[in-house]
PDB file of N, CA and C in Angstrom:
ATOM      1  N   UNK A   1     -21.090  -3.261  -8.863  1.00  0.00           N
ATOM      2  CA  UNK A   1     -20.218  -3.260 -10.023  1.00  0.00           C
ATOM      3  C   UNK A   1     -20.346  -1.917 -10.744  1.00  0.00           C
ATOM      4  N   UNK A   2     -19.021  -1.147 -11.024  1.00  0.00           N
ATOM      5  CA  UNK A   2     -19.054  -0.109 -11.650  1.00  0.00           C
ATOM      6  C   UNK A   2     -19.597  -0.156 -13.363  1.00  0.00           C
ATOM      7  N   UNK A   3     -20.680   0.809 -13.814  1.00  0.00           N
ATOM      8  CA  UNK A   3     -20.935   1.118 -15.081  1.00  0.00           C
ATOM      9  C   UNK A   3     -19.984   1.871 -15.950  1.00  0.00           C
ATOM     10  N   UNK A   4     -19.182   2.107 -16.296  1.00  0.00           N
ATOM     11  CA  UNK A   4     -18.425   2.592 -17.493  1.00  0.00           C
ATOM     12  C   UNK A   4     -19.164   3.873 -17.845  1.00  0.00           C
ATOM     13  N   UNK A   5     -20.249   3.334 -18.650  1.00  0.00           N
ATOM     14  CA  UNK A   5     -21.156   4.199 -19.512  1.00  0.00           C
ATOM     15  C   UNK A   5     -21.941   5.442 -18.557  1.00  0.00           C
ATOM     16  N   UNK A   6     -21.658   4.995 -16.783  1.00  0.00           N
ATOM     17  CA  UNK A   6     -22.200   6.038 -16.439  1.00  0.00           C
ATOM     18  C   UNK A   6     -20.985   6.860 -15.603  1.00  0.00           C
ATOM     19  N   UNK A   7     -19.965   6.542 -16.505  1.00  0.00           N
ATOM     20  CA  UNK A   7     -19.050   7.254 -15.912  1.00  0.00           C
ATOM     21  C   UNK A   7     -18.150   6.868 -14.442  1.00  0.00           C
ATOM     22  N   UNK A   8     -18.494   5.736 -14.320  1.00  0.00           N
ATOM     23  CA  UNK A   8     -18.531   5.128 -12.777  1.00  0.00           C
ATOM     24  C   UNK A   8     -16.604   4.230 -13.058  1.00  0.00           C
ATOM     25  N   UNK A   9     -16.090   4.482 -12.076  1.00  0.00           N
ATOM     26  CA  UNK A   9     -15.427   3.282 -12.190  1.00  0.00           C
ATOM     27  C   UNK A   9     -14.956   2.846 -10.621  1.00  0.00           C
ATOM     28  N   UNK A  10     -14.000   1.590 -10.289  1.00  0.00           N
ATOM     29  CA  UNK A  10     -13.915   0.574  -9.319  1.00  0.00           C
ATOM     30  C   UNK A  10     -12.610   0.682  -8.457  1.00  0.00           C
ATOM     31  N   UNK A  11     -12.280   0.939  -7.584  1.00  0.00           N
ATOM     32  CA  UNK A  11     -11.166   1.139  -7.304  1.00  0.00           C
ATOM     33  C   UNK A  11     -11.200   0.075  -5.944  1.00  0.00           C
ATOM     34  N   UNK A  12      -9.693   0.278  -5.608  1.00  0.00           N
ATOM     35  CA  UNK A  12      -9.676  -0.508  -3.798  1.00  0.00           C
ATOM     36  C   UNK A  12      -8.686   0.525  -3.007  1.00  0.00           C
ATOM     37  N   UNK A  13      -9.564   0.421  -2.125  1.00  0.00           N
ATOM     38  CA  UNK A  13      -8.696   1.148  -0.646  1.00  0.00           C
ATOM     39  C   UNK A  13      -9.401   0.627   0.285  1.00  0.00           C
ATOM     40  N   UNK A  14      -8.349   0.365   1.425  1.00  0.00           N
ATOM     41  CA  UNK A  14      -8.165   0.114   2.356  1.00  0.00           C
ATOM     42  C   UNK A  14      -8.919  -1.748   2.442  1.00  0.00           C
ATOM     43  N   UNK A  15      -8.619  -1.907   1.447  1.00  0.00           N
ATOM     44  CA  UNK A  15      -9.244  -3.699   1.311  1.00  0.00           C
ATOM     45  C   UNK A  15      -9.918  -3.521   0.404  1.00  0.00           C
ATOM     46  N   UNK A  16     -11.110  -2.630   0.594  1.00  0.00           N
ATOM     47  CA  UNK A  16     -12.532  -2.946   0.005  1.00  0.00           C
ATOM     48  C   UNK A  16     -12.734  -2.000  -1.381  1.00  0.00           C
ATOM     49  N   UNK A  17     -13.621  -2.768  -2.294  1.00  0.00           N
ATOM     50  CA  UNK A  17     -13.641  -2.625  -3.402  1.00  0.00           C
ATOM     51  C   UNK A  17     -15.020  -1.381  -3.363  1.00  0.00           C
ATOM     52  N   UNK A  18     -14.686   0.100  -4.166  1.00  0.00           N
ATOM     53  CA  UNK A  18     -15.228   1.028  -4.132  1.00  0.00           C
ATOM     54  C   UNK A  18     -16.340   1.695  -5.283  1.00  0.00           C
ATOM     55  N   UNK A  19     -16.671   1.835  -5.910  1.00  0.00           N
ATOM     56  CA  UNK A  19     -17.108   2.664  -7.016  1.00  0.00           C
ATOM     57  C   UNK A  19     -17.598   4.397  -6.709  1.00  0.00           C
ATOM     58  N   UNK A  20     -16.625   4.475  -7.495  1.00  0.00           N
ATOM     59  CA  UNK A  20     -16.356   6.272  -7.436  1.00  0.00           C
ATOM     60  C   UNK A  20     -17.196   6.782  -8.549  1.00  0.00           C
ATOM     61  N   UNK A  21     -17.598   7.694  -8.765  1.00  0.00           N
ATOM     62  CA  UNK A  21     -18.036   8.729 -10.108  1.00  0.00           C
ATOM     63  C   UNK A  21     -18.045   9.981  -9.739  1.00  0.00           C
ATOM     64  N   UNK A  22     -17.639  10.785 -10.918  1.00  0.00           N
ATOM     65  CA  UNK A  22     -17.549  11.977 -10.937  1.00  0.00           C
ATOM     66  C   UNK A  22     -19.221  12.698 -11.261  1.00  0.00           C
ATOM     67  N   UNK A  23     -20.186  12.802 -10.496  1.00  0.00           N
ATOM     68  CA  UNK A  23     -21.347  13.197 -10.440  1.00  0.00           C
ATOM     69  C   UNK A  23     -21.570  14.494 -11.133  1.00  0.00           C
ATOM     70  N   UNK A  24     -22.785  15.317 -11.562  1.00  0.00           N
ATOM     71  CA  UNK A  24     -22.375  16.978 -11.952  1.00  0.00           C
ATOM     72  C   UNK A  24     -22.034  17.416 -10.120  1.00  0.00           C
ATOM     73  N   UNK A  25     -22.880  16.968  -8.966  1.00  0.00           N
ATOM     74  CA  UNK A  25     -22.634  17.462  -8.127  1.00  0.00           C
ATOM     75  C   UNK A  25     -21.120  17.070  -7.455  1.00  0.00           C
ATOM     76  N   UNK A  26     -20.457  15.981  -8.081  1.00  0.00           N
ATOM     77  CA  UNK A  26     -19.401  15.990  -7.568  1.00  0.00           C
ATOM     78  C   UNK A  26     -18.109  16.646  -8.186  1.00  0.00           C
ATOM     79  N   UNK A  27     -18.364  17.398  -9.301  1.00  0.00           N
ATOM     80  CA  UNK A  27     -18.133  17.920 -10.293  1.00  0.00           C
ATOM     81  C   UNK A  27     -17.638  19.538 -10.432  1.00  0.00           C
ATOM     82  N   UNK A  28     -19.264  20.266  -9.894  1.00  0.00           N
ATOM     83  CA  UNK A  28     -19.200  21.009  -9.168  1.00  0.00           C
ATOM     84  C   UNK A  28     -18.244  21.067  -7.618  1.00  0.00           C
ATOM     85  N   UNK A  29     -18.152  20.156  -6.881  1.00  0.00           N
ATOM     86  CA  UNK A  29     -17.484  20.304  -5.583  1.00  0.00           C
ATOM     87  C   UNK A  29     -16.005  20.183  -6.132  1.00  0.00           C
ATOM     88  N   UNK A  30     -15.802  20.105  -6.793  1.00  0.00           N
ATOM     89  CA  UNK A  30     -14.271  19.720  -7.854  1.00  0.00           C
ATOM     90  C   UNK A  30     -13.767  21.547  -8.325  1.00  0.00           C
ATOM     91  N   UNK A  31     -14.995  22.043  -8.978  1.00  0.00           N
ATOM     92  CA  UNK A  31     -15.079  23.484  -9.192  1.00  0.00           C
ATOM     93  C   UNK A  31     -14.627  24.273  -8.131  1.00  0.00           C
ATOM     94  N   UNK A  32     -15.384  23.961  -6.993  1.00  0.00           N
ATOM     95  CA  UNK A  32     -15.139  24.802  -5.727  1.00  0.00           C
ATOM     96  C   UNK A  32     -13.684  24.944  -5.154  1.00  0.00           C
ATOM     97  N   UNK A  33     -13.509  23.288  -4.716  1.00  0.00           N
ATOM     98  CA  UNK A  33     -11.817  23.150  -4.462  1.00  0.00           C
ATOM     99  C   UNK A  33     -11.087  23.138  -5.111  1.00  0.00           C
ATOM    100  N   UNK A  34     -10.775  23.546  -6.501  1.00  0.00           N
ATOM    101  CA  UNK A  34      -9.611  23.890  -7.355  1.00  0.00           C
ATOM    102  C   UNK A  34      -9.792  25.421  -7.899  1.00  0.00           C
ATOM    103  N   UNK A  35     -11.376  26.071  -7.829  1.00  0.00           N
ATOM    104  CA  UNK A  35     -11.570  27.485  -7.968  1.00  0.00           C
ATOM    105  C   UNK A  35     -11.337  27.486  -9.567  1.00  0.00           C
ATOM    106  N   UNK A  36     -12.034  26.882 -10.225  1.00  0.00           N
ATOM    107  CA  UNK A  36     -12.638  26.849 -11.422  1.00  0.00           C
ATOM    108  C   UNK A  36     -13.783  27.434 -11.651  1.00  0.00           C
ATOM    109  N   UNK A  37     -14.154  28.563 -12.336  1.00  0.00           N
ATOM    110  CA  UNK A  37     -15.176  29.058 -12.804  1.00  0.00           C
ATOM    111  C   UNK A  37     -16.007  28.201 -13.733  1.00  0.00           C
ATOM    112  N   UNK A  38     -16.063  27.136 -14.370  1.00  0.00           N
ATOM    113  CA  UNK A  38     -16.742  26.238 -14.396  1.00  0.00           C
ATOM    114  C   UNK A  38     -15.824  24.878 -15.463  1.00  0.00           C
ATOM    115  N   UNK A  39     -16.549  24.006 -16.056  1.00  0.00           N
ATOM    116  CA  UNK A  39     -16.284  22.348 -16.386  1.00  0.00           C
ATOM    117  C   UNK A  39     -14.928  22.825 -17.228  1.00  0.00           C
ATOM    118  N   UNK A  40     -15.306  23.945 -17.872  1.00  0.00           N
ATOM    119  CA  UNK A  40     -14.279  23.649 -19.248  1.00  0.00           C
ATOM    120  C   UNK A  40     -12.892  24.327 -17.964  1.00  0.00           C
ATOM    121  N   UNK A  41     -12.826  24.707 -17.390  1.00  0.00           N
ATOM    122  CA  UNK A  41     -11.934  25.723 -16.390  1.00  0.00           C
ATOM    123  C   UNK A  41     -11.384  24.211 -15.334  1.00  0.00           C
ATOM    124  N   UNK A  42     -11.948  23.680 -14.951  1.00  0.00           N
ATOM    125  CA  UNK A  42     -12.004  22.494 -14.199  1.00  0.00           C
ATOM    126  C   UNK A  42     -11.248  21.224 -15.351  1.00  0.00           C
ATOM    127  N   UNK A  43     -11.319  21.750 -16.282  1.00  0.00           N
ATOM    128  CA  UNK A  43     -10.810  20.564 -17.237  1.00  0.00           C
ATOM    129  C   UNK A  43      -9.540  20.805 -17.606  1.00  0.00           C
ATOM    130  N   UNK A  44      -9.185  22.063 -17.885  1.00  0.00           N
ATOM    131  CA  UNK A  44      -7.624  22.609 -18.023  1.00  0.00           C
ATOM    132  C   UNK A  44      -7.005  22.269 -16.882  1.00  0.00           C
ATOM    133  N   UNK A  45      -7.454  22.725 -15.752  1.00  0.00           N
ATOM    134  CA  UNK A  45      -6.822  22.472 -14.376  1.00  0.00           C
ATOM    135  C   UNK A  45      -6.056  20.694 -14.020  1.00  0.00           C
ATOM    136  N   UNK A  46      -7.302  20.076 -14.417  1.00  0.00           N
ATOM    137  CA  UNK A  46      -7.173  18.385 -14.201  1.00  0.00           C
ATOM    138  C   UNK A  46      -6.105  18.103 -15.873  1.00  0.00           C
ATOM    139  N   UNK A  47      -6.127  18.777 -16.855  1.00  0.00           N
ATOM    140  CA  UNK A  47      -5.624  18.211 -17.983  1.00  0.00           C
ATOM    141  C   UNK A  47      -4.059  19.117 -17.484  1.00  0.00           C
ATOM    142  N   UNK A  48      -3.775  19.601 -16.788  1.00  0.00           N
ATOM    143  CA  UNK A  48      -2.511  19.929 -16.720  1.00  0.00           C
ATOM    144  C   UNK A  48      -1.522  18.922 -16.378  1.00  0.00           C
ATOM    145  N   UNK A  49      -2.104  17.957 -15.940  1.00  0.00           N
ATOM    146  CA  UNK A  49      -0.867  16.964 -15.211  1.00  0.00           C
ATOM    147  C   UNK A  49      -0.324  17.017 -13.509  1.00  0.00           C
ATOM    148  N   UNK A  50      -0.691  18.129 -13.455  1.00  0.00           N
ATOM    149  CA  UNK A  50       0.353  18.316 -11.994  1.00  0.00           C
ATOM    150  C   UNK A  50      -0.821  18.648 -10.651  1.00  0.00           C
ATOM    151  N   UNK A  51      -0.993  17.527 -10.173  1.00  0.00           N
ATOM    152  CA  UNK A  51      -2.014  17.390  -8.860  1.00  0.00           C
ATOM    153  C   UNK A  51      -1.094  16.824  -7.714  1.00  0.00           C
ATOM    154  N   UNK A  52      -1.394  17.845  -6.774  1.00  0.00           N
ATOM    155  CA  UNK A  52      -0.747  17.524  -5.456  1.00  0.00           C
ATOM    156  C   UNK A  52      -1.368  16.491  -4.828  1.00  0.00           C
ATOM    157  N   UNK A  53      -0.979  15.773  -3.488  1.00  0.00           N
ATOM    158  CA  UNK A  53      -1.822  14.641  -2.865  1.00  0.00           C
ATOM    159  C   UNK A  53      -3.223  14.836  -2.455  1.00  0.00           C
ATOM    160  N   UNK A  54      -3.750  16.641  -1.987  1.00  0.00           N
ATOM    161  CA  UNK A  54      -4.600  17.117  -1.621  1.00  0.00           C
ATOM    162  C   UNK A  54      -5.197  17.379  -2.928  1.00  0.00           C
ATOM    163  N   UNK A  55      -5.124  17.759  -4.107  1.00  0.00           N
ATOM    164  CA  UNK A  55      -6.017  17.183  -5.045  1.00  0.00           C
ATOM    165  C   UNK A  55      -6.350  15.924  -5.361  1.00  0.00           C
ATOM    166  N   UNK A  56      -5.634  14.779  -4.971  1.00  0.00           N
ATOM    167  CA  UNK A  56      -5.895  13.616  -5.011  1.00  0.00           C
ATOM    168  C   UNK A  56      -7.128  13.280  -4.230  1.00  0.00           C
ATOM    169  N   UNK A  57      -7.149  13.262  -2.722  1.00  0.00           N
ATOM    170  CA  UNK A  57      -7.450  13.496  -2.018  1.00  0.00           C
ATOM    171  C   UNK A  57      -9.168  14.045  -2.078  1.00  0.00           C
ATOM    172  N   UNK A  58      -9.408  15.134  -2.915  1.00  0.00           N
ATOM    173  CA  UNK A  58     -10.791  15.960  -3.238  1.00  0.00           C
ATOM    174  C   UNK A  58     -11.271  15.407  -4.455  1.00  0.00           C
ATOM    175  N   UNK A  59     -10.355  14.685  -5.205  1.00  0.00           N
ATOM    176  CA  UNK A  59     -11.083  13.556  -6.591  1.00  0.00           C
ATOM    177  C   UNK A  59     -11.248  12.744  -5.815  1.00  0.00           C
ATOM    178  N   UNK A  60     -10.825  11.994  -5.707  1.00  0.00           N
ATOM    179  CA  UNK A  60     -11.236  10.392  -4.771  1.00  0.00           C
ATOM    180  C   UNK A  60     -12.346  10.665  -4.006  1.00  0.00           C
ATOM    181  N   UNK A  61     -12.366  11.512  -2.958  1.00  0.00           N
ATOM    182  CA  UNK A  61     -13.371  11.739  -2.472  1.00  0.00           C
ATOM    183  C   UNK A  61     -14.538  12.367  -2.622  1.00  0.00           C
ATOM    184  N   UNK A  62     -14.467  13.299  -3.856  1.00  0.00           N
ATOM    185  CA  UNK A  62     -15.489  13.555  -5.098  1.00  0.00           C
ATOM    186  C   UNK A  62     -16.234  12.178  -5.226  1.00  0.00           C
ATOM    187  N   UNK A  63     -15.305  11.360  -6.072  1.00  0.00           N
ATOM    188  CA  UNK A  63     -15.682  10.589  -7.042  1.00  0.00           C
ATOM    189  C   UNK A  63     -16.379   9.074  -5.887  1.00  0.00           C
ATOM    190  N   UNK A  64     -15.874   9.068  -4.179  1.00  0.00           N
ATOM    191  CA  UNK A  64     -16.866   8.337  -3.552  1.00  0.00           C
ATOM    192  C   UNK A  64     -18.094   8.951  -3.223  1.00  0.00           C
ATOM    193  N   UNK A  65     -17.898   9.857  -3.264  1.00  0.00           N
ATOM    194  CA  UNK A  65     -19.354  11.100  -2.811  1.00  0.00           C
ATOM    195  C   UNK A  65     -20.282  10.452  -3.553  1.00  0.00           C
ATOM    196  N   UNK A  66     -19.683  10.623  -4.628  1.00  0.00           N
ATOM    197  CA  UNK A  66     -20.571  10.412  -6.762  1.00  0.00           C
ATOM    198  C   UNK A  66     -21.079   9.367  -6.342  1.00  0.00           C
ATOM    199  N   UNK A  67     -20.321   8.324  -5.668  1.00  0.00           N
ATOM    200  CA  UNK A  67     -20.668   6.969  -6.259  1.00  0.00           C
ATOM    201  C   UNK A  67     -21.331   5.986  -5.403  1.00  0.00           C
ATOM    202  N   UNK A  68     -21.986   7.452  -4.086  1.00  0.00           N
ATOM    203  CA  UNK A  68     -23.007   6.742  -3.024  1.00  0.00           C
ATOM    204  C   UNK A  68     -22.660   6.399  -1.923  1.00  0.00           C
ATOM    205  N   UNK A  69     -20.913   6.899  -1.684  1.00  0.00           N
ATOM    206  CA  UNK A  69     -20.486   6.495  -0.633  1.00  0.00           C
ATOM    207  C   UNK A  69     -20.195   7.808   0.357  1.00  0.00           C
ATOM    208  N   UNK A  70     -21.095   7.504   1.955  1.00  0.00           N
ATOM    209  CA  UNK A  70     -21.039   9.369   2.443  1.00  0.00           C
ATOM    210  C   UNK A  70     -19.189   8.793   3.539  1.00  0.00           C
ATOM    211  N   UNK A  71     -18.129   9.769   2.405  1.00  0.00           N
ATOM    212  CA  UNK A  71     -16.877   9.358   3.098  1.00  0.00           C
ATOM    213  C   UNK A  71     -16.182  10.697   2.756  1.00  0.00           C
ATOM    214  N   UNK A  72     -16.054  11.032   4.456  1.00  0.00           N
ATOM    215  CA  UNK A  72     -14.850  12.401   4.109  1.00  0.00           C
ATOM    216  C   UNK A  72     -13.637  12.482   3.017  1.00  0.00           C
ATOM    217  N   UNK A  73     -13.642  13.426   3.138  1.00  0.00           N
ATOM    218  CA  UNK A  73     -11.842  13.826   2.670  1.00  0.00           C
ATOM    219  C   UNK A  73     -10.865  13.549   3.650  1.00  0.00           C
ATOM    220  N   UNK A  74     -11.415  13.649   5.090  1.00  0.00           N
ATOM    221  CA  UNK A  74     -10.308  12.877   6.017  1.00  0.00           C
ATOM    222  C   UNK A  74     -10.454  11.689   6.043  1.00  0.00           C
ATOM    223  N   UNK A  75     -11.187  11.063   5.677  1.00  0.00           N
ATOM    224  CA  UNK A  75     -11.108   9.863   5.987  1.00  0.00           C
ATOM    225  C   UNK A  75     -10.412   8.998   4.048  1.00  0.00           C
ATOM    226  N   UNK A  76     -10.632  10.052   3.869  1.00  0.00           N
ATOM    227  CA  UNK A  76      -9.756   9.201   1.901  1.00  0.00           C
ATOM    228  C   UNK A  76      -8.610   9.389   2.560  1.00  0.00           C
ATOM    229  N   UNK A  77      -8.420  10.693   3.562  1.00  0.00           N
ATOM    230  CA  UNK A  77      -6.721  10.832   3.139  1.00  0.00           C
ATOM    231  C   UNK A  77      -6.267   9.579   4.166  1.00  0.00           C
ATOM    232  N   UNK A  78      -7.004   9.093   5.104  1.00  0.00           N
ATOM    233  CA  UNK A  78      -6.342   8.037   5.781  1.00  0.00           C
ATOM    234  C   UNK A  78      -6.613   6.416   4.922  1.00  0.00           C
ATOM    235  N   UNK A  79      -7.315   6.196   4.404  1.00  0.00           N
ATOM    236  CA  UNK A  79      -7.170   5.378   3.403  1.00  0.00           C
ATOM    237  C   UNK A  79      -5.627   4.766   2.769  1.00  0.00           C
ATOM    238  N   UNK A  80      -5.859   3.909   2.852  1.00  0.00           N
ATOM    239  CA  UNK A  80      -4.545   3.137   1.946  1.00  0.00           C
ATOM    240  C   UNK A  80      -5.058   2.118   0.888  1.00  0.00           C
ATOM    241  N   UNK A  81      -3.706   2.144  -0.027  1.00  0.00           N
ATOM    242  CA  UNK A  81      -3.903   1.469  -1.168  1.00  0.00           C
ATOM    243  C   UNK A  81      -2.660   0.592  -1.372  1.00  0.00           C
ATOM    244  N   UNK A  82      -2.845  -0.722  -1.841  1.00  0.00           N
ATOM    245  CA  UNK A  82      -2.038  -1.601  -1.711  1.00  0.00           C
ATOM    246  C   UNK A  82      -0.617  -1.240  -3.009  1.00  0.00           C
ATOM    247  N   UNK A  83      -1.019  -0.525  -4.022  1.00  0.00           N
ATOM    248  CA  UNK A  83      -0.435   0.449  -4.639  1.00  0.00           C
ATOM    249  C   UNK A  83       0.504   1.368  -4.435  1.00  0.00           C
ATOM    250  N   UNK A  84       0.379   1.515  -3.406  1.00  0.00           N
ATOM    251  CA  UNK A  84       0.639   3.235  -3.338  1.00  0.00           C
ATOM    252  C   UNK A  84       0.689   4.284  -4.185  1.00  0.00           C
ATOM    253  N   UNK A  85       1.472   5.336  -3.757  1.00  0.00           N
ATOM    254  CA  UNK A  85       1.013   6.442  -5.003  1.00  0.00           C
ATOM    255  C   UNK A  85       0.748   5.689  -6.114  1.00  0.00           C
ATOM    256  N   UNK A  86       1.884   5.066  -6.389  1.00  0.00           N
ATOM    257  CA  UNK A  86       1.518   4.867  -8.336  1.00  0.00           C
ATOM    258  C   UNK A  86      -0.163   4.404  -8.234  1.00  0.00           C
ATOM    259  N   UNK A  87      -0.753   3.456  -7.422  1.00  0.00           N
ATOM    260  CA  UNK A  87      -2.097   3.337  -7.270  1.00  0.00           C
ATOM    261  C   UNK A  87      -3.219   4.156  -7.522  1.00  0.00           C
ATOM    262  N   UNK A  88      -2.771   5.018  -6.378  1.00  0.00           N
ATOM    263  CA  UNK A  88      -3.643   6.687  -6.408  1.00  0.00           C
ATOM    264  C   UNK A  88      -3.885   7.591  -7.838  1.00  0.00           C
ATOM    265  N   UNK A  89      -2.498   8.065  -7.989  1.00  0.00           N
ATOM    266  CA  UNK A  89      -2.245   8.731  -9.367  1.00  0.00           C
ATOM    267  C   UNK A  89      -3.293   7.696 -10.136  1.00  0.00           C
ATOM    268  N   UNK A  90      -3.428   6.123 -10.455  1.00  0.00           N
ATOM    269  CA  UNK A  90      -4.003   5.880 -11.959  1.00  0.00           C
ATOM    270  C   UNK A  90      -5.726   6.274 -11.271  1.00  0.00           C
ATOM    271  N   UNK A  91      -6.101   5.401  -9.701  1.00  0.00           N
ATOM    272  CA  UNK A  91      -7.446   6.049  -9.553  1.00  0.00           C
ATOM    273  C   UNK A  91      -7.937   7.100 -10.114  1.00  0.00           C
ATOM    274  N   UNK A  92      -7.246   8.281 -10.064  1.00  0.00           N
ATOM    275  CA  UNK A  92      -7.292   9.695 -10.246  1.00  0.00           C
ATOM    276  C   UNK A  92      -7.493   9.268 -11.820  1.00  0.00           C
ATOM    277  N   UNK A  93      -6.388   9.253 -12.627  1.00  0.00           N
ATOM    278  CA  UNK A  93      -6.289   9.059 -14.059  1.00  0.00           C
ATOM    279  C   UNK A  93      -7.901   8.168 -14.790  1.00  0.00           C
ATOM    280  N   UNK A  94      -7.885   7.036 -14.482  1.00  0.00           N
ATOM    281  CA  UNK A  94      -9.147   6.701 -14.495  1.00  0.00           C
ATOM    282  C   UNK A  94     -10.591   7.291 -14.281  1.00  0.00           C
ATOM    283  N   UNK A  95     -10.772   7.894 -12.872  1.00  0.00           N
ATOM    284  CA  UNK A  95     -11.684   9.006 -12.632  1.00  0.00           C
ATOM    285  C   UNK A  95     -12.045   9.970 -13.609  1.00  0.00           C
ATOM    286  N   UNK A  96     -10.803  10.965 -13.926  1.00  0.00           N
ATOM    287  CA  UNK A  96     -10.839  11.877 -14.761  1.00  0.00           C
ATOM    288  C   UNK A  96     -11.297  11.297 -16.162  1.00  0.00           C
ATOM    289  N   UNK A  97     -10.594   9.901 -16.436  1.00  0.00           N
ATOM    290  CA  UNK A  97     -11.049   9.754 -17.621  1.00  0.00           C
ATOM    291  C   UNK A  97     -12.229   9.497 -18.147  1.00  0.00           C
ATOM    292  N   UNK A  98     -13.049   8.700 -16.967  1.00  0.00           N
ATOM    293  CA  UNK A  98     -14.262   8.238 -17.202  1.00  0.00           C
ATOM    294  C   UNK A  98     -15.386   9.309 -16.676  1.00  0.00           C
ATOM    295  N   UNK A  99     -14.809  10.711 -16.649  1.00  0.00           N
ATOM    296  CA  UNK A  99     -15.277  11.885 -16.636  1.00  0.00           C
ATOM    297  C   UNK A  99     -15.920  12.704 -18.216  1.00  0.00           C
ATOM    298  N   UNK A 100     -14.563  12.739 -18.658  1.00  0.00           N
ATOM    299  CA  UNK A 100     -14.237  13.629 -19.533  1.00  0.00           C
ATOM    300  C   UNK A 100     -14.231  13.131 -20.527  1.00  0.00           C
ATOM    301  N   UNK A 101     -13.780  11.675 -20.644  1.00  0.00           N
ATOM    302  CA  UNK A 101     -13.225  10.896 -21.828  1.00  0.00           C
ATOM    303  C   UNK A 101     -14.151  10.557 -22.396  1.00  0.00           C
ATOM    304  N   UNK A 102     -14.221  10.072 -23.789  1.00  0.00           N
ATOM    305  CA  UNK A 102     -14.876   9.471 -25.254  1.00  0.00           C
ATOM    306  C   UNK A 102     -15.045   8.423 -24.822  1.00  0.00           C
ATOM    307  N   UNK A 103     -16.206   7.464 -24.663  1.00  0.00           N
ATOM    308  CA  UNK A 103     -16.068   5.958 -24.465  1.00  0.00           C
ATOM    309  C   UNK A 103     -16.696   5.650 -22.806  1.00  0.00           C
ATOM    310  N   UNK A 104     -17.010   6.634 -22.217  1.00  0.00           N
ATOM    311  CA  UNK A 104     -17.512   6.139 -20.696  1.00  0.00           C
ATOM    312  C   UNK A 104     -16.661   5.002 -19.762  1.00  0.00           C
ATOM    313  N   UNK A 105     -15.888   5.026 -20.736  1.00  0.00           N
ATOM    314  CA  UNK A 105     -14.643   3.464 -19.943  1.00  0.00           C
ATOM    315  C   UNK A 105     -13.345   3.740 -18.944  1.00  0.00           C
ATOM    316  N   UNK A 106     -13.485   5.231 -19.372  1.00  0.00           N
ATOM    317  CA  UNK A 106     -11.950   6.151 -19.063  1.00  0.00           C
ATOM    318  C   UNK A 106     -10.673   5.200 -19.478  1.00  0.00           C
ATOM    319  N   UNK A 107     -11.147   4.738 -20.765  1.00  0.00           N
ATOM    320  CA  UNK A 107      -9.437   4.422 -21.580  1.00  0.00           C
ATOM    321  C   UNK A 107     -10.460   4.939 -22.788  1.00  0.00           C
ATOM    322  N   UNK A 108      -8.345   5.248 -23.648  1.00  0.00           N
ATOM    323  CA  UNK A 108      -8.365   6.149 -24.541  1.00  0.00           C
ATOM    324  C   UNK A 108      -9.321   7.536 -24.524  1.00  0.00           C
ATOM    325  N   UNK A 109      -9.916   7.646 -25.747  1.00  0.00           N
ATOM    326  CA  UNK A 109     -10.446   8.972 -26.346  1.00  0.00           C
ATOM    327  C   UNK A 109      -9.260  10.360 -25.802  1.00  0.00           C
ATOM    328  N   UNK A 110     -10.434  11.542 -25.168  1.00  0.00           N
ATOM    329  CA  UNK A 110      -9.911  12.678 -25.166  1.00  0.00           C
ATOM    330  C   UNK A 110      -9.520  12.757 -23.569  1.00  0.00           C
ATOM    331  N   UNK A 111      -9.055  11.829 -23.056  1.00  0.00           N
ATOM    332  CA  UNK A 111      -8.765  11.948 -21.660  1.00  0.00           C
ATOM    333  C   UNK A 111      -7.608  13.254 -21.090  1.00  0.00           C
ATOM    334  N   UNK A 112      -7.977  13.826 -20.210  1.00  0.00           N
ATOM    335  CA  UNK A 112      -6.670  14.654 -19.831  1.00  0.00           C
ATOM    336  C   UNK A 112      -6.051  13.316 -19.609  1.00  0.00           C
ATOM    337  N   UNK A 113      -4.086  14.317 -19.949  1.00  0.00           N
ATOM    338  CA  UNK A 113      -2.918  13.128 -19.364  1.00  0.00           C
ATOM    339  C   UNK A 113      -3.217  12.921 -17.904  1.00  0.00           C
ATOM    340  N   UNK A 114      -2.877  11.895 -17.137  1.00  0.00           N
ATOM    341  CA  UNK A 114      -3.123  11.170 -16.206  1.00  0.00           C
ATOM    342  C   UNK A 114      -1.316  12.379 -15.286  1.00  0.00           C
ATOM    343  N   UNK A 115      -2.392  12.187 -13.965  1.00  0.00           N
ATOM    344  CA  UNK A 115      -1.439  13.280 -12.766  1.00  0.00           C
ATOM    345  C   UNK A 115       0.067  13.018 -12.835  1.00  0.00           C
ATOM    346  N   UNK A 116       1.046  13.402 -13.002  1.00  0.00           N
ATOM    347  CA  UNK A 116       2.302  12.517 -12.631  1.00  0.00           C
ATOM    348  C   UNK A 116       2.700  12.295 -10.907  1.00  0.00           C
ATOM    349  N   UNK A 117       3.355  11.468 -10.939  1.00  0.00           N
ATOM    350  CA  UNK A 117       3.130  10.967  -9.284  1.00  0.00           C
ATOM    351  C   UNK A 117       4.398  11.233  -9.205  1.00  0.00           C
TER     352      UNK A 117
END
């Protein structure tokens, strides 16, 4: 069961129920693949709104890294969600929020806006 407070939250793909977090080390690997010089640089980037599927793609799979699970980026991108995009996009939105956001819950506070899909 995902913690909130540690930033953790719950998602589903491909059936099974996941817990993702945005780790500092997964955080950092977030830095690398978007080429952010560091958190606050990484935070403009994610608070812009506009993430392609392959940023989708390097959060999700960030945020299973974070959350104890050893699962490629090829293997997120073959992943499905009973959702679809609109699914993905809120994972992402959620992620980020329970990153960045006031409250460890990723609702409300100072969340970047959530990706548009």
């Amino acid at each position: 069961m995902a913690n909130g407070v540690r930033g953790e939250i719950e998602a589903e793909l491909d059936g099974r129920r996941w817990t993702l977090c945005l780790t500092l080390g997964a955080l950092a690997e977030l830095e690398t693949a978007f080429e952010a010089d560091d958190l606050a640089g990484l935070a403009e980037r994610l608070a812009a709104g506009r993430l392609s599927a392959r940023d989708a793609i390097a959060l999700i799979g960030a945020g299973l890294r974070g959350g104890g699970s050893e699962v490629s980026d090829d293997a997120v991108a073959a992943m499905a969600s009973a959702g679809g995009v609109p699914a993905y996009a809120a994972i992402v939105a959620r992620l980020i929020g329970a990153a960045f956001g006031a409250g460890g819950d990723g609702e409300g506070g100072t969340n970047p806006p959530p990706p548009r899909a």
